[in-house]
C-alpha atoms as a PDB file:
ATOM      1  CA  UNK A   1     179.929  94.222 132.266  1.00  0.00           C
ATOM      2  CA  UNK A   2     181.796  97.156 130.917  1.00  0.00           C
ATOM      3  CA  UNK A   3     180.680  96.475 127.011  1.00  0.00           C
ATOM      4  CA  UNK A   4     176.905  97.548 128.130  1.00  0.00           C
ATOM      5  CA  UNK A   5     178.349 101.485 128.883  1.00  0.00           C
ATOM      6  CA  UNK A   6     178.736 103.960 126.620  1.00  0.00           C
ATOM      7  CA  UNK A   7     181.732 105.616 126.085  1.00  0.00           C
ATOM      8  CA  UNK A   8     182.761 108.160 128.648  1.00  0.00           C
ATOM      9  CA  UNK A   9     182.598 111.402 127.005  1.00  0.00           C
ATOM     10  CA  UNK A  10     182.143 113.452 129.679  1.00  0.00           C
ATOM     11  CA  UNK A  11     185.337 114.802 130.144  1.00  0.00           C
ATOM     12  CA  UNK A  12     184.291 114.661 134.261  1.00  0.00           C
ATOM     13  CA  UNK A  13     182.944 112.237 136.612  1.00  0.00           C
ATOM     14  CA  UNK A  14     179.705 113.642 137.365  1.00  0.00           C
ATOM     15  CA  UNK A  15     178.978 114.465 133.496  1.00  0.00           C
ATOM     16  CA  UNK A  16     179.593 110.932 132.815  1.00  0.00           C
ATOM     17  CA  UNK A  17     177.415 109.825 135.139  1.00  0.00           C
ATOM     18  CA  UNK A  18     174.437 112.245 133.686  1.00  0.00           C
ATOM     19  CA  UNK A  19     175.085 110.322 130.328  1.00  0.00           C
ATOM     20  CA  UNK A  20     174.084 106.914 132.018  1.00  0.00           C
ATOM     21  CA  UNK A  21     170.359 107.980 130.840  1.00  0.00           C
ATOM     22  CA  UNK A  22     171.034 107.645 127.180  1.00  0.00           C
ATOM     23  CA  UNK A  23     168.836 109.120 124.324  1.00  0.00           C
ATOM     24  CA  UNK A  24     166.846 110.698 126.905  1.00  0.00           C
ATOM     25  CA  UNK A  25     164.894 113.174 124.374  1.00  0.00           C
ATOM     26  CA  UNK A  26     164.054 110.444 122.039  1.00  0.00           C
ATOM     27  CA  UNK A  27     161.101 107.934 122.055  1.00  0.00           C
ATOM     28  CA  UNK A  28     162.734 105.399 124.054  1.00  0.00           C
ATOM     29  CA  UNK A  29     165.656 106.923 125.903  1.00  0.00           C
ATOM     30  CA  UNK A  30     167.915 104.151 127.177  1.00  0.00           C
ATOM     31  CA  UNK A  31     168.402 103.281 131.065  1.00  0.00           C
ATOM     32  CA  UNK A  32     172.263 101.828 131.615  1.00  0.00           C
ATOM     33  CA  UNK A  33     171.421 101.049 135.548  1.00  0.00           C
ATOM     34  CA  UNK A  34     168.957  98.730 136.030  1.00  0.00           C
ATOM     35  CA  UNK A  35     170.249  97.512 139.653  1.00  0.00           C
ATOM     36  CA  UNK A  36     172.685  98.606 141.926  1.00  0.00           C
ATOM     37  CA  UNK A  37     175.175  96.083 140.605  1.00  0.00           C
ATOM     38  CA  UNK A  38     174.961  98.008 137.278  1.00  0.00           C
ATOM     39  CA  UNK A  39     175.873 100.981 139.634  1.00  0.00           C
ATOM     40  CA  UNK A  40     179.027  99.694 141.156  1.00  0.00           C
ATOM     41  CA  UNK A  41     180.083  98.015 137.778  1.00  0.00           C
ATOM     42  CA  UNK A  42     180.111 101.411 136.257  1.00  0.00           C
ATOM     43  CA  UNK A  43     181.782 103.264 139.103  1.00  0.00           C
ATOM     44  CA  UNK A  44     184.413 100.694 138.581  1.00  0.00           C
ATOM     45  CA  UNK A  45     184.388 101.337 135.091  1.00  0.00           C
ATOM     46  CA  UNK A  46     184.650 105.136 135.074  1.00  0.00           C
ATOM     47  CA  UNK A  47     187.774 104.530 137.651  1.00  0.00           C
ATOM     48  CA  UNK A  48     186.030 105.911 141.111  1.00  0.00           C
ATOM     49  CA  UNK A  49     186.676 102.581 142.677  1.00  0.00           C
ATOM     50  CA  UNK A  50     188.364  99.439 142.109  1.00  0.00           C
ATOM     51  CA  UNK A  51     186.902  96.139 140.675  1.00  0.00           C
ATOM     52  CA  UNK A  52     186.875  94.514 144.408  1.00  0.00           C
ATOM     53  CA  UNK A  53     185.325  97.503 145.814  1.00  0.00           C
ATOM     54  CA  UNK A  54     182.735  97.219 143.086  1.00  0.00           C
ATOM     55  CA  UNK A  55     182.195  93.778 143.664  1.00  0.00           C
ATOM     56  CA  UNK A  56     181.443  94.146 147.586  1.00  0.00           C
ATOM     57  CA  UNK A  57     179.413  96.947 147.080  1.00  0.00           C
ATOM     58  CA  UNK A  58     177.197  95.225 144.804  1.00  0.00           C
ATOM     59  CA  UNK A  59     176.619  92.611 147.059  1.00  0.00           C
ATOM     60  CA  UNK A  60     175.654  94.824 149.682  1.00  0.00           C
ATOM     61  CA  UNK A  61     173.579  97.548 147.619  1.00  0.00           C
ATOM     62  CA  UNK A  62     169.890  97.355 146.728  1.00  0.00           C
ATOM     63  CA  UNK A  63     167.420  98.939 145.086  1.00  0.00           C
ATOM     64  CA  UNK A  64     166.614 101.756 147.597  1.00  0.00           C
ATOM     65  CA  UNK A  65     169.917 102.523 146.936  1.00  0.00           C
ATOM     66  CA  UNK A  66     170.219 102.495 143.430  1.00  0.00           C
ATOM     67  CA  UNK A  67     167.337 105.040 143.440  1.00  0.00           C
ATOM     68  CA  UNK A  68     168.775 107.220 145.911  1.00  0.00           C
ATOM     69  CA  UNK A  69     171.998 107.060 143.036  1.00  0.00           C
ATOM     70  CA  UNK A  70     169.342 107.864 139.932  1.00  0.00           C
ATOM     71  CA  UNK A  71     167.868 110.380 141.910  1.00  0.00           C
ATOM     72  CA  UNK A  72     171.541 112.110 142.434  1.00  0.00           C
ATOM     73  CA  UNK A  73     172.113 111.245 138.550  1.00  0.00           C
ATOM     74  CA  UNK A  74     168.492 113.054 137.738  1.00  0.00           C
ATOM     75  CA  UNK A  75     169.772 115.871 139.591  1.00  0.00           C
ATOM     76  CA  UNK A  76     172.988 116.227 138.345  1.00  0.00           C
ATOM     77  CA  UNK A  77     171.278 116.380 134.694  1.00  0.00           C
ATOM     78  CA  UNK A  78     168.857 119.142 135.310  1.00  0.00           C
ATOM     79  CA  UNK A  79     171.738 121.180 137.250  1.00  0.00           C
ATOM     80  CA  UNK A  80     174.408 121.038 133.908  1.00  0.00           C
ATOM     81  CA  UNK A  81     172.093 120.765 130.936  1.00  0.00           C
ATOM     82  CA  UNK A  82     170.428 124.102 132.976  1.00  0.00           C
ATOM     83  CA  UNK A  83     173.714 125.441 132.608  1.00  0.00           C
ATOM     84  CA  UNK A  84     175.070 123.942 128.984  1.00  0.00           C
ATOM     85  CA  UNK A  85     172.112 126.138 127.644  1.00  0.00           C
ATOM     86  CA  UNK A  86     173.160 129.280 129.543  1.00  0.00           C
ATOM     87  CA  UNK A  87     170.034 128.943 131.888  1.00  0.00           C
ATOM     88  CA  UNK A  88     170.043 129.000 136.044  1.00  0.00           C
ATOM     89  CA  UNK A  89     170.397 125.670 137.386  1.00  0.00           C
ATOM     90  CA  UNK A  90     167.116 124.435 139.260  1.00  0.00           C
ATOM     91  CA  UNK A  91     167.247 125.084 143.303  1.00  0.00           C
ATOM     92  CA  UNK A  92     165.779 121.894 143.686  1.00  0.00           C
ATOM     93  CA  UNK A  93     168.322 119.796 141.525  1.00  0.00           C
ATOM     94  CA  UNK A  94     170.884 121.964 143.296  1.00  0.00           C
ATOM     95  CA  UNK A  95     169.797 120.705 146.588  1.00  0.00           C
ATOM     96  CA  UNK A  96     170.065 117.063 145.987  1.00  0.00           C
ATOM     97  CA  UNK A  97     173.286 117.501 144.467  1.00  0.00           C
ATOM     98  CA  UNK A  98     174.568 119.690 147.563  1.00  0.00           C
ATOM     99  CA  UNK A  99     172.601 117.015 149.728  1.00  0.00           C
ATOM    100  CA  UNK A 100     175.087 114.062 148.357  1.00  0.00           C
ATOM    101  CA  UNK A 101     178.058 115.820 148.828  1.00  0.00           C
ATOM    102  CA  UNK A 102     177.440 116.813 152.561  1.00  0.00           C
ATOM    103  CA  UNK A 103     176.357 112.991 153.038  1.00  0.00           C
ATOM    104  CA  UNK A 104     179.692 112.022 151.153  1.00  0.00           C
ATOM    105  CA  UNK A 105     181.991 114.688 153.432  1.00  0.00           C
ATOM    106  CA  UNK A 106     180.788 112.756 156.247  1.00  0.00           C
ATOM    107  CA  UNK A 107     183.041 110.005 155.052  1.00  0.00           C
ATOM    108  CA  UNK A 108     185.693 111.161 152.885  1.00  0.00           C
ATOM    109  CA  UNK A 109     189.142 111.539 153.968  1.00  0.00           C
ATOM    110  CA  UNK A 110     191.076 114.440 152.333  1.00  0.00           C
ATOM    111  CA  UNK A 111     194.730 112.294 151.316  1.00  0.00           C
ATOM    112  CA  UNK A 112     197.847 113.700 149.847  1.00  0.00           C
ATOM    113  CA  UNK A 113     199.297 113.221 146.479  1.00  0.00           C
ATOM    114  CA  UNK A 114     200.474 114.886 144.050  1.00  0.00           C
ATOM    115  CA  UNK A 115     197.354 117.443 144.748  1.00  0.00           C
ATOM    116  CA  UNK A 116     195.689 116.814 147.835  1.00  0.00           C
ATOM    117  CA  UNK A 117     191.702 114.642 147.224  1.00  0.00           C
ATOM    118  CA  UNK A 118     189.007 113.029 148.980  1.00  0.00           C
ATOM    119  CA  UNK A 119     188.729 109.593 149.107  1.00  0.00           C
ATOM    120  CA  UNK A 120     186.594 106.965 150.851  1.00  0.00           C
ATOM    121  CA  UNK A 121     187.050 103.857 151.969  1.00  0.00           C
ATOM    122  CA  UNK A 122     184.079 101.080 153.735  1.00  0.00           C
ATOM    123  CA  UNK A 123     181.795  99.112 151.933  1.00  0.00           C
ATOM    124  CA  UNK A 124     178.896 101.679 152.343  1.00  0.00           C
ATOM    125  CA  UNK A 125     176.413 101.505 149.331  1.00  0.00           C
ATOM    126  CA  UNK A 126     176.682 105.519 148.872  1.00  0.00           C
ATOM    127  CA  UNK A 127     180.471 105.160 147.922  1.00  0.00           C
ATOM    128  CA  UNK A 128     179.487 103.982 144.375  1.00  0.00           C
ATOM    129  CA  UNK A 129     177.667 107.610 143.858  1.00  0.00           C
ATOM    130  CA  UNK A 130     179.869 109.663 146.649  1.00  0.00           C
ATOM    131  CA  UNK A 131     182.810 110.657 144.487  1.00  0.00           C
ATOM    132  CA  UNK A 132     180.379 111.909 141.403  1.00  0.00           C
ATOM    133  CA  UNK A 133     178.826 114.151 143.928  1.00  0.00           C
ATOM    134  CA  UNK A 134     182.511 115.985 144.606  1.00  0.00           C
ATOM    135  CA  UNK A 135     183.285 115.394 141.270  1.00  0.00           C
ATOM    136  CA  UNK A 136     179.600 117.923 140.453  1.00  0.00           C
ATOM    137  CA  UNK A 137     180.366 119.900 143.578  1.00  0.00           C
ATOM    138  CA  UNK A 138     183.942 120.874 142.272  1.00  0.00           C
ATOM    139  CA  UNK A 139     182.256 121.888 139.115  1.00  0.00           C
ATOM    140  CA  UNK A 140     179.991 123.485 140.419  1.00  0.00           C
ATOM    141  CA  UNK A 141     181.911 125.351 142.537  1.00  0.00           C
ATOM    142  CA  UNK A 142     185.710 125.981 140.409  1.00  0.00           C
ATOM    143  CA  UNK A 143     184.330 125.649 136.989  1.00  0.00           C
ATOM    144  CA  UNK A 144     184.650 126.037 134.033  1.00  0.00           C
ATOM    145  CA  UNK A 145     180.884 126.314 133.698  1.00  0.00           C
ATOM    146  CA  UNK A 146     181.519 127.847 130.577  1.00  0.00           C
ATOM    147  CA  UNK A 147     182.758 124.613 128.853  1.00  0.00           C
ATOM    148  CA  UNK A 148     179.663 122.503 129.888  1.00  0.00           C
ATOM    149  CA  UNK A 149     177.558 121.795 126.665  1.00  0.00           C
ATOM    150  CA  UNK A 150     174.734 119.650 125.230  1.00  0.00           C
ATOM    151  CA  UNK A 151     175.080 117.219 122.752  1.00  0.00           C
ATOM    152  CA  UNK A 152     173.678 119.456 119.370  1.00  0.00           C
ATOM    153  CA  UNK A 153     172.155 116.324 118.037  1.00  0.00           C
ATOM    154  CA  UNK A 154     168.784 116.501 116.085  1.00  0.00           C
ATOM    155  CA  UNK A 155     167.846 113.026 117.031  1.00  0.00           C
ATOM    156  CA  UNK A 156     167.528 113.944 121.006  1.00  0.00           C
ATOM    157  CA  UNK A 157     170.567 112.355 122.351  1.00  0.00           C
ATOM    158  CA  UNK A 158     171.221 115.552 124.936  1.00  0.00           C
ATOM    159  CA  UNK A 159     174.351 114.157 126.224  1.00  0.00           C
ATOM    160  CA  UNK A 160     175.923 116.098 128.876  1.00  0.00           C
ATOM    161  CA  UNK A 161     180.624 117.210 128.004  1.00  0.00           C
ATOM    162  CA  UNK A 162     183.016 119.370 128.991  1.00  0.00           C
ATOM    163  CA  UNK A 163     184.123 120.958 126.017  1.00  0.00           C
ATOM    164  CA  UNK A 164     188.144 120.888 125.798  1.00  0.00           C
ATOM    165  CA  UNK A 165     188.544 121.910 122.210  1.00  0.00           C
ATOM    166  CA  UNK A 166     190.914 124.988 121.885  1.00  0.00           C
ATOM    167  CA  UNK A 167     188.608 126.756 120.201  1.00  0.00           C
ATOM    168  CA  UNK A 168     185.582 125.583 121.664  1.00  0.00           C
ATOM    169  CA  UNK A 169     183.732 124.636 118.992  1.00  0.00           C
ATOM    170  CA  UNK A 170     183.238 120.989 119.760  1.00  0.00           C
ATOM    171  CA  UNK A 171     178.880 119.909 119.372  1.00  0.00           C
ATOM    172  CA  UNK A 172     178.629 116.871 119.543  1.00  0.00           C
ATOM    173  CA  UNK A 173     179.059 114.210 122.580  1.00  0.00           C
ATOM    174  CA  UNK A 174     181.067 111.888 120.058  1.00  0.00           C
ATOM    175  CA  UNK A 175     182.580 112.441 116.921  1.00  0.00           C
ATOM    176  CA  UNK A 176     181.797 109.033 115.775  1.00  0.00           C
ATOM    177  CA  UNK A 177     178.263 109.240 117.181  1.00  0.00           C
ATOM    178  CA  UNK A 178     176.149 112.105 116.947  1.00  0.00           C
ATOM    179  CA  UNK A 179     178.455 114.109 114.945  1.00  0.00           C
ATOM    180  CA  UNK A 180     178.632 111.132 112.231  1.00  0.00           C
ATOM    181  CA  UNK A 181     174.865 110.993 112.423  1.00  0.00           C
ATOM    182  CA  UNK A 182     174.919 115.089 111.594  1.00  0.00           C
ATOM    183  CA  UNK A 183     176.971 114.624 109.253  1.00  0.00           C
ATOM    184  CA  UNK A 184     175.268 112.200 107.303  1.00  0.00           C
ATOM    185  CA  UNK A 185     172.299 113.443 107.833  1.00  0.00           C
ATOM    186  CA  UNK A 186     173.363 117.382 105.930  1.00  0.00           C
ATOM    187  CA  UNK A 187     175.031 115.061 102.887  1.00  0.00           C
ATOM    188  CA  UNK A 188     171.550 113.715 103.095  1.00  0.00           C
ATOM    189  CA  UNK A 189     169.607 116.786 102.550  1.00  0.00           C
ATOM    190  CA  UNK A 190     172.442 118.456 100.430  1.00  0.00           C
ATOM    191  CA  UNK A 191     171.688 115.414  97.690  1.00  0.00           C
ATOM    192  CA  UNK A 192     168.506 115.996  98.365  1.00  0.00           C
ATOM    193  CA  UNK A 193     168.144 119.451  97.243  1.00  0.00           C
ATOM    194  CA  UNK A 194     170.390 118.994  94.247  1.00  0.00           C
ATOM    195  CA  UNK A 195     167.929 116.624  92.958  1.00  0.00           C
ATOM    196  CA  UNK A 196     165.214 119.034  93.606  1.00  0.00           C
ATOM    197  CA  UNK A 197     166.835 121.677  91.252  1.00  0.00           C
END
């Protein structure tokens, strides 16, 4: 199941989630959860939950569920690409998002570690979805908002990444990607020109 994600590029949780819409400025943007068993395969593959917790849940989610998810994921997009172009964040995407964290603090258990976190336990649907919803509160709310960019491609990709570099020049969502596809494309129009002259 995990060869039909994308790479997680993200840099956090909720980002990565976002990017489960692929393309979603071109033509024919590219859906990566088409039931809830897509859902709780790629919780398990971004690490929120375990393979056997992934398994149960997608026995027990459906598709009212899986919406509720995409409709947390559809939120979570408008609220950071709002904010990777230096806009205000809808109050309506900003709702749902602060709407699936309260319904995921009714759950979570705060556990020590090395850093005290949340976690969840139960076979509820919701806990496939529950931990992106901290992981876009705690973003939200302790930054760095500043980092949080859209992809630069041309061709409408509009991935969603925390950007890491030192220097913070990073543009693209991957290297190998969209910033291969840039690149290629400006040799492209370089040769172009120097036929032209």
């Amino acid at each position: 199941m995990e060869s039909v994600f994308l790479e997680l590029f993200g840099g956090v949780a909720c980002l990565d989630f976002a990017n489960t819409m692929d393309g979603r400025a071109t033509a024919h943007p590219e859906e990566l959860l088409h039931s809830y068993a897509d859902l709780s395969a790629w919780s398990a593959y971004a690490g929120l939950i375990d393979a056997g917790t992934a398994a149960r849940l997608a026995a027990r989610g459906n598709e009212a569920d899986l919406r509720d998810a995409v409709a947390l994921r559809e939120a979570i997009f408008e609220v950071f690409a709002a904010i990777g172009r230096k806009r205000a964040a809808p109050a309506t995407a900003l709702g749902v998002v602060q709407a699936h964290y309260a319904q995921a603090m009714t759950v979570a258990q705060l556990v020590p570690g090395d850093e005290y976190e949340w976690r969840f336990t139960g076979d509820d649907p919701g806990r496939a979805s529950w931990p992106v919803a901290v992981s876009a509160v705690r973003l939200l709310a302790g930054g760095p908002l500043d980092r949080v960019k859209v992809c630069a491609a041309e061709a409408g990709c509009i991935g969603l990444f925390l950007d890491t570099s030192k220097n913070r020049s990073r543009r693209w969502c991957t290297m190998d990607g969209c910033g291969m596809d840039a690149k290629i494309q400006r040799q492209a129009s370089r040769r172009q020109a120097a036929r032209r002259t």
